[in-house]
Protein backbone atom coordinates (compact mmCIF):
# COMPACT_ATOMS: atom_id res chain seq x y z
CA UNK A 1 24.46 -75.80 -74.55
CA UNK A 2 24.85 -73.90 -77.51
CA UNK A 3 23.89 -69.92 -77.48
CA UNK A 4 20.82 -69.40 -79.19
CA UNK A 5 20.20 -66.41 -81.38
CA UNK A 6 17.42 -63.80 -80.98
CA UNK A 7 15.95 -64.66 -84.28
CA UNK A 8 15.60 -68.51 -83.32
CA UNK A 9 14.20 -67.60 -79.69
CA UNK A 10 11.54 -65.35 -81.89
CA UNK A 11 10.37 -68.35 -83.79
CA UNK A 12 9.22 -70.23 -80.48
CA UNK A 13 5.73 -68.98 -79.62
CA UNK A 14 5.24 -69.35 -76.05
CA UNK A 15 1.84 -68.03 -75.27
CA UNK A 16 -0.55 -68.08 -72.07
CA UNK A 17 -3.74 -69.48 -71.84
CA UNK A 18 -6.20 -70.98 -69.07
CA UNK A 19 -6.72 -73.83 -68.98
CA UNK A 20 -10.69 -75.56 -68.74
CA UNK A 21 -10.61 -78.91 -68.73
CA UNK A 22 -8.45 -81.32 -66.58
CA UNK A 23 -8.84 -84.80 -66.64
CA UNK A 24 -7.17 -88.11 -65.38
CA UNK A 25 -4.98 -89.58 -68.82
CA UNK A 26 -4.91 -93.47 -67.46
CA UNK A 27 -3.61 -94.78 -70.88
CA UNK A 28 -0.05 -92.39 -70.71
CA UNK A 29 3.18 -94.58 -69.63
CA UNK A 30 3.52 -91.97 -66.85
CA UNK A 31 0.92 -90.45 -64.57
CA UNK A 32 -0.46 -87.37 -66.68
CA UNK A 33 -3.61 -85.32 -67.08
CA UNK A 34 -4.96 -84.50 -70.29
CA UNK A 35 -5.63 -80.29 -70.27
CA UNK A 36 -7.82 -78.39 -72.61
CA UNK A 37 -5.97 -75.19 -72.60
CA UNK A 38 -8.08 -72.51 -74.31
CA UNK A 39 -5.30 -69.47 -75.92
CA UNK A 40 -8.19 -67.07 -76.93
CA UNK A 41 -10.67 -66.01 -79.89
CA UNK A 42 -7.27 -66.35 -82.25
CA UNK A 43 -5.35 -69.59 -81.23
CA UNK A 44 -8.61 -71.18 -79.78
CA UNK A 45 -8.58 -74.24 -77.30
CA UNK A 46 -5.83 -76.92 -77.95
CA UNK A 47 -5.18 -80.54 -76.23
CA UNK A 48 -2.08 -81.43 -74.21
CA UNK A 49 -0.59 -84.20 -71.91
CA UNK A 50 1.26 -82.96 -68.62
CA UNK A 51 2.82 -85.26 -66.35
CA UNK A 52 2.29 -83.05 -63.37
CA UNK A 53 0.13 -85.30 -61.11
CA UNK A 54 2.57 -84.78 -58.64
CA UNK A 55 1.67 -81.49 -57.46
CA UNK A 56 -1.96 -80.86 -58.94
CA UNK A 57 -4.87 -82.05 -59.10
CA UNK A 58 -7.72 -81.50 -62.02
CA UNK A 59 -9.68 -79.31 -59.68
CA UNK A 60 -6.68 -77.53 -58.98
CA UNK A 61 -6.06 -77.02 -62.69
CA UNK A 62 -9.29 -75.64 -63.81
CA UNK A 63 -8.87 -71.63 -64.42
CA UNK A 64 -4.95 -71.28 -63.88
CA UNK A 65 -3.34 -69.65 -66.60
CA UNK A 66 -0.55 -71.71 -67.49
CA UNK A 67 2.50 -70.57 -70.91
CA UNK A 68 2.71 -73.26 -73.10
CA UNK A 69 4.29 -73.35 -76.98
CA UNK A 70 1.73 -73.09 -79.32
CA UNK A 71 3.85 -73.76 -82.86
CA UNK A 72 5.31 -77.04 -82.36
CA UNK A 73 3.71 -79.48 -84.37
CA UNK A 74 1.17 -81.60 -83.27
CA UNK A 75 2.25 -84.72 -81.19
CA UNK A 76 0.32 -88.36 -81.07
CA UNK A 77 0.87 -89.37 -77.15
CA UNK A 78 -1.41 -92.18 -77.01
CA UNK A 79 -4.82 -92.15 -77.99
CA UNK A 80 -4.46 -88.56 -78.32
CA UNK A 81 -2.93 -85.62 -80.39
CA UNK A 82 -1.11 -83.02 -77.78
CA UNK A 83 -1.45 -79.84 -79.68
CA UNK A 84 0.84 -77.71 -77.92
CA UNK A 85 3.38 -78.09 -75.15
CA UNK A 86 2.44 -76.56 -71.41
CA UNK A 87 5.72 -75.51 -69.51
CA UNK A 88 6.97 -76.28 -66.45
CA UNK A 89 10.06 -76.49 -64.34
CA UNK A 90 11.38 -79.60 -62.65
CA UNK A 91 12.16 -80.12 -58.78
CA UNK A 92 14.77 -82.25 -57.07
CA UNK A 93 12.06 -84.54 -56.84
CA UNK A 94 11.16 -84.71 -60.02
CA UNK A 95 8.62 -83.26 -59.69
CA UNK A 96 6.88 -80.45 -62.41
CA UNK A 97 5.19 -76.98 -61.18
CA UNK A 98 3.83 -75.16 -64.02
CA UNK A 99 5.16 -72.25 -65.73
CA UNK A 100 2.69 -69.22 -64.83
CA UNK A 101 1.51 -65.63 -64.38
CA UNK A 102 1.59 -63.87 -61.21
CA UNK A 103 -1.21 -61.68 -62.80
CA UNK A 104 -4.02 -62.18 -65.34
CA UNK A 105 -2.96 -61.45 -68.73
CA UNK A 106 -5.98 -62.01 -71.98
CA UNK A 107 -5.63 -65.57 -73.60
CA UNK A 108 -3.38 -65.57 -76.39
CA UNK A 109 -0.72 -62.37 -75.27
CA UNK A 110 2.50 -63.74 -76.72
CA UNK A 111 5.64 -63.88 -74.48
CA UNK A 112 7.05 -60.50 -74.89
């Protein structure tokens, strides 16, 4: 991969935010769960699809803060528009846990 320049990294806003909704996504090709992830008075809430059924479920979901990218453009996956991207990091197995804080930090705070 390519190095990446600190004015290009600058332009990706990765931003935290908690999510409050989590529900079942039946009509995505893989098993995903569609999050309403709310990134403060500012940003507001946004829509996304995660594939991370694996290791979560929506109860498990509801008041974790998760970092997601808030500037990409909006994204038709399905019936619905994902409106910003949550992170995560792969396992062997494929599997996705969730990019997070180890402390509480307001909705919104930008990746510093």
């Amino acid at each position: 991969m390519a190095d990446l320049s600190w004015e290009t990294f600058r332009q990706v806003e990765l931003r935290v935010g908690t999510i409050i909704d989590a529900r079942p996504f039946p009509e995505s090709r893989n098993p995903s769960y569609i999050l309403q992830v709310d990134f403060g008075p500012d940003i507001g809430v946004r829509k996304s699809s995660a594939q991370i059924t694996d290791l979560y479920t929506p109860d498990t979901l509801l008041g974790r803060q998760v970092i997601a990218v808030t500037n990409f453009p909006p994204k038709q996956i399905g019936p619905i528009m994902s409106e910003c991207l949550v992170t995560g990091f792969h396992r062997p197995d494929h599997s996705v846990v969730l990019a997070t804080t180890d402390m509480p930090v307001p909705d919104g705070t930008r990746l510093a």
